[in-house]
C-alpha atoms as a PDB file:
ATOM      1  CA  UNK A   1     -80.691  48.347-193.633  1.00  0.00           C
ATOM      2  CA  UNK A   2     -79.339  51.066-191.274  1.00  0.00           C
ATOM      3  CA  UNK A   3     -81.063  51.089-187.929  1.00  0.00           C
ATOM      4  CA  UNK A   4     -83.042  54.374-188.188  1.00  0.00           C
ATOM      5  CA  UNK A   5     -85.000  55.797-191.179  1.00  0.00           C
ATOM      6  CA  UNK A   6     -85.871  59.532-191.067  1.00  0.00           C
ATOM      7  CA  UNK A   7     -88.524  59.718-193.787  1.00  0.00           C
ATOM      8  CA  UNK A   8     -89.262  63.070-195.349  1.00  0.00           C
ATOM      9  CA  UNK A   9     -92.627  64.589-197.181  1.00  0.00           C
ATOM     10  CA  UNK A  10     -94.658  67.519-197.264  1.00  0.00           C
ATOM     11  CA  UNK A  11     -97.283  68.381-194.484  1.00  0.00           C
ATOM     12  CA  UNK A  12    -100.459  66.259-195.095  1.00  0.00           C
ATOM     13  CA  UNK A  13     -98.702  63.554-197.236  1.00  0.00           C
ATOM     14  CA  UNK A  14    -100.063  61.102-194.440  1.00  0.00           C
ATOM     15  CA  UNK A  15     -96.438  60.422-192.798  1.00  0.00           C
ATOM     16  CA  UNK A  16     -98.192  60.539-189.464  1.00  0.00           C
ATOM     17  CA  UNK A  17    -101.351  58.604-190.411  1.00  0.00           C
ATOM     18  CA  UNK A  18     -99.166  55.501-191.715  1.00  0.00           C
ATOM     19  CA  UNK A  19     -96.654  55.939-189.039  1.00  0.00           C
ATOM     20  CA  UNK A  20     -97.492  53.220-187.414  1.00  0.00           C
ATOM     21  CA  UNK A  21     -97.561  51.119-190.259  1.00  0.00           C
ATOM     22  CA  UNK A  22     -94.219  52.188-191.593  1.00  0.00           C
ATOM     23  CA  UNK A  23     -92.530  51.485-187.970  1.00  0.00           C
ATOM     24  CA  UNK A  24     -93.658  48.079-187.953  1.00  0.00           C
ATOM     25  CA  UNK A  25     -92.500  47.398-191.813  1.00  0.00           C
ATOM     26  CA  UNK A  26     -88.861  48.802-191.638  1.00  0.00           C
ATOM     27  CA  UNK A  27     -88.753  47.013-188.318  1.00  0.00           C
ATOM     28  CA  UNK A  28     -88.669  50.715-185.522  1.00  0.00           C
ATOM     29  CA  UNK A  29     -89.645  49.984-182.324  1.00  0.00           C
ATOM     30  CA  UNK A  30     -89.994  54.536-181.837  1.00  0.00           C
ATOM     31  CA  UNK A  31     -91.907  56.846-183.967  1.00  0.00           C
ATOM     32  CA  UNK A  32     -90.647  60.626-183.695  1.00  0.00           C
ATOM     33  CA  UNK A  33     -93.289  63.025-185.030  1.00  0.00           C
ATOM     34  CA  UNK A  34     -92.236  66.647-186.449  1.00  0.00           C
ATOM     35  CA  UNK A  35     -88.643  65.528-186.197  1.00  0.00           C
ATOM     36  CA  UNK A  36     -86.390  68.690-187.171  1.00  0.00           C
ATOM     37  CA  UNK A  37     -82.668  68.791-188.539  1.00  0.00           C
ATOM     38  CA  UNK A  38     -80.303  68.569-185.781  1.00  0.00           C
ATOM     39  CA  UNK A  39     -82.191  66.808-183.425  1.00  0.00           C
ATOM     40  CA  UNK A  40     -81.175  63.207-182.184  1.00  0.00           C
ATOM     41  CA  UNK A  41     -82.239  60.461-184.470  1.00  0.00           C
ATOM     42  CA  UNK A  42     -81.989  57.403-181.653  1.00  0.00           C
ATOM     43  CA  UNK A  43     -80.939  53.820-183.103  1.00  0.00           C
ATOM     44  CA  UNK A  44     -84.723  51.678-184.162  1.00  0.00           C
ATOM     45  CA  UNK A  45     -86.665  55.127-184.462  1.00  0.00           C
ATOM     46  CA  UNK A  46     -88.609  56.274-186.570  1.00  0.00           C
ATOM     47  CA  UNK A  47     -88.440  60.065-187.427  1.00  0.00           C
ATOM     48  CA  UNK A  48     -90.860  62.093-189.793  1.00  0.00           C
ATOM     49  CA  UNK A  49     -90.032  65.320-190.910  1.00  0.00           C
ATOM     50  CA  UNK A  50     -91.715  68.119-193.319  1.00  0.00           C
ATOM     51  CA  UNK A  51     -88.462  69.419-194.232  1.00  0.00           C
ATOM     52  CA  UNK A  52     -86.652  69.472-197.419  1.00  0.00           C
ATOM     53  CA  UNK A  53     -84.635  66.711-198.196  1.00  0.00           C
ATOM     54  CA  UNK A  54     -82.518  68.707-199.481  1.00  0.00           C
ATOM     55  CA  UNK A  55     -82.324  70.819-195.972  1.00  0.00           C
ATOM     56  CA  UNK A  56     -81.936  67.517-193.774  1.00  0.00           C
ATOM     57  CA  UNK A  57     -78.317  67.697-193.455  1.00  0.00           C
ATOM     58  CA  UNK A  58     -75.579  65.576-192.006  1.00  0.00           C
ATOM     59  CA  UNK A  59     -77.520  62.087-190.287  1.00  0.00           C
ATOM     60  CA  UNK A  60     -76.029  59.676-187.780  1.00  0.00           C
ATOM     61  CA  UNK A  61     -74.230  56.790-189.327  1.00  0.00           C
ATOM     62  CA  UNK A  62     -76.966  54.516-188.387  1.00  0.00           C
ATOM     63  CA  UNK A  63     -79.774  56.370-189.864  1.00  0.00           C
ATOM     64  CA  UNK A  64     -80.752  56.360-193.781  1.00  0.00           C
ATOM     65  CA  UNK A  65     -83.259  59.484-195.210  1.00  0.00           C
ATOM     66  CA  UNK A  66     -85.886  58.445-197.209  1.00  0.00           C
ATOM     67  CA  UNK A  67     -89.104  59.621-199.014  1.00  0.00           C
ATOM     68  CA  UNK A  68     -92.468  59.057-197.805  1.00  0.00           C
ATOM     69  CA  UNK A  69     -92.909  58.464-201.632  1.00  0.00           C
ATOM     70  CA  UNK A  70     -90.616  55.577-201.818  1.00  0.00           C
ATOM     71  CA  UNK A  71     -92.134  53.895-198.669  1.00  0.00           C
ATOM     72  CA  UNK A  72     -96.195  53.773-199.159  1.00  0.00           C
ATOM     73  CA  UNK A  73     -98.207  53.590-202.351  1.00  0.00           C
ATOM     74  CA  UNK A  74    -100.646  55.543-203.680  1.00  0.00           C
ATOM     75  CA  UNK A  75    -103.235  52.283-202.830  1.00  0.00           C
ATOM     76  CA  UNK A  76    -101.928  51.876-199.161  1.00  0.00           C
ATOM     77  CA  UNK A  77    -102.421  55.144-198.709  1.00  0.00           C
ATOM     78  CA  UNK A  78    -105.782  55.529-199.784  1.00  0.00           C
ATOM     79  CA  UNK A  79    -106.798  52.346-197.409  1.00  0.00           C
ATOM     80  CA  UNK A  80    -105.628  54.617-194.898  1.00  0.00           C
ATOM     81  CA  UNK A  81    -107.598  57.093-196.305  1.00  0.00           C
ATOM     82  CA  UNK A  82    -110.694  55.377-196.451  1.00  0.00           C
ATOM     83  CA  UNK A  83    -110.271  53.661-193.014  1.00  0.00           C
ATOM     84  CA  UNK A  84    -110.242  57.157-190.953  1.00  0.00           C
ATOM     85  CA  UNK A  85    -112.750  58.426-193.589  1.00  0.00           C
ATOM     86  CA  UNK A  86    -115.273  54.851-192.531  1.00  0.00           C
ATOM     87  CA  UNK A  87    -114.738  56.218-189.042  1.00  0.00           C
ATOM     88  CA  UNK A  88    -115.233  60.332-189.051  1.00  0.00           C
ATOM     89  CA  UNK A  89    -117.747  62.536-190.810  1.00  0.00           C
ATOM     90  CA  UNK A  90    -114.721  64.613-191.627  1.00  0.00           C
ATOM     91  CA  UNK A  91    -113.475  64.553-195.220  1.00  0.00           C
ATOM     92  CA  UNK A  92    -109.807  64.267-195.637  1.00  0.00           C
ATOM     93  CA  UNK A  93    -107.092  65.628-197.726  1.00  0.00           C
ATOM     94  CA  UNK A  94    -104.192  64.289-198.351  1.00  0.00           C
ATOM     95  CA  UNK A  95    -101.302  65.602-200.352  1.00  0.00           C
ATOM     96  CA  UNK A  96     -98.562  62.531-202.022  1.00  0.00           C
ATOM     97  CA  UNK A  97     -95.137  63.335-202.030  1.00  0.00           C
ATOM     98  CA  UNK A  98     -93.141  64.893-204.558  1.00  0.00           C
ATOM     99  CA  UNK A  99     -92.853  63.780-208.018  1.00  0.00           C
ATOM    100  CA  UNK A 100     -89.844  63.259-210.070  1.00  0.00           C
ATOM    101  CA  UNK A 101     -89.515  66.861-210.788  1.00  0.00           C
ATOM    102  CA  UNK A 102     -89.750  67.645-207.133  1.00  0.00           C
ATOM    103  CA  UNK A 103     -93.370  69.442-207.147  1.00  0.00           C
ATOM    104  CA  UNK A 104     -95.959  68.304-204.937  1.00  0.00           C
ATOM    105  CA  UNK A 105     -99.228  65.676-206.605  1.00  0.00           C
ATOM    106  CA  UNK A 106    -102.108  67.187-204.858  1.00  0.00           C
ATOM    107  CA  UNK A 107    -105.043  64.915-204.155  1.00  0.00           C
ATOM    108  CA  UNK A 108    -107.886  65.064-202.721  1.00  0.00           C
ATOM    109  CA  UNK A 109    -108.830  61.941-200.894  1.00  0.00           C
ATOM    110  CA  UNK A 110    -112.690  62.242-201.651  1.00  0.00           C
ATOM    111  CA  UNK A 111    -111.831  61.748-205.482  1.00  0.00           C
ATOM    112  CA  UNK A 112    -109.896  58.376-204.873  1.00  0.00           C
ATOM    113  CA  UNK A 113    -112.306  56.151-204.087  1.00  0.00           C
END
């Protein structure tokens, strides 16, 4: 596996709320939040992006682009879910990733459970 994974998905997929997770399975010892094309991708990090794949462009030899959809399941995700949910008042909302035809699966986390 290359030596830095920029994972892509939309805003409120949950990228940041199983970043910590996700570093310690693909082995990252850095997590880069709200990483944008063009900006360094450092070797064992970690960088999570909003933008469009398909907008990513060019990526250091070292570093691999993935999907947020091809990392976590839909039942890790809602542990995650339910965790933060166990430990705030606040409902949350959660949006998957994109599905084959490249919309967005809305879901509301309240209806998971």
């Amino acid at each position: 596996m290359k030596s830095s994974v920029v994972v892509c998905g939309p805003q409120g997929c949950g990228k940041s709320l199983m970043a910590d997770q996700l570093a310690q399975r693909l082995g990252m010892k850095r997590v880069v939040h709200d990483w944008k094309p063009g900006d360094p991708v450092g070797r064992s990090t970690l960088c999570l992006t909003h933008e469009d794949p398909r907008h990513v462009g060019a990526l250091p030899a070292h570093a691999r682009l993935m999907s947020f959809g091809e990392l976590v399941t839909k039942d890790e995700l809602q542990a995650a879910v339910a965790a933060v949910e166990g430990n705030t008042t606040v409902g949350v909302s959660v949006r998957l990733p994109f599905d084959r035809r490249h919309r967005l699966v809305v879901v509301d986390a309240r209806r998971l459970a």
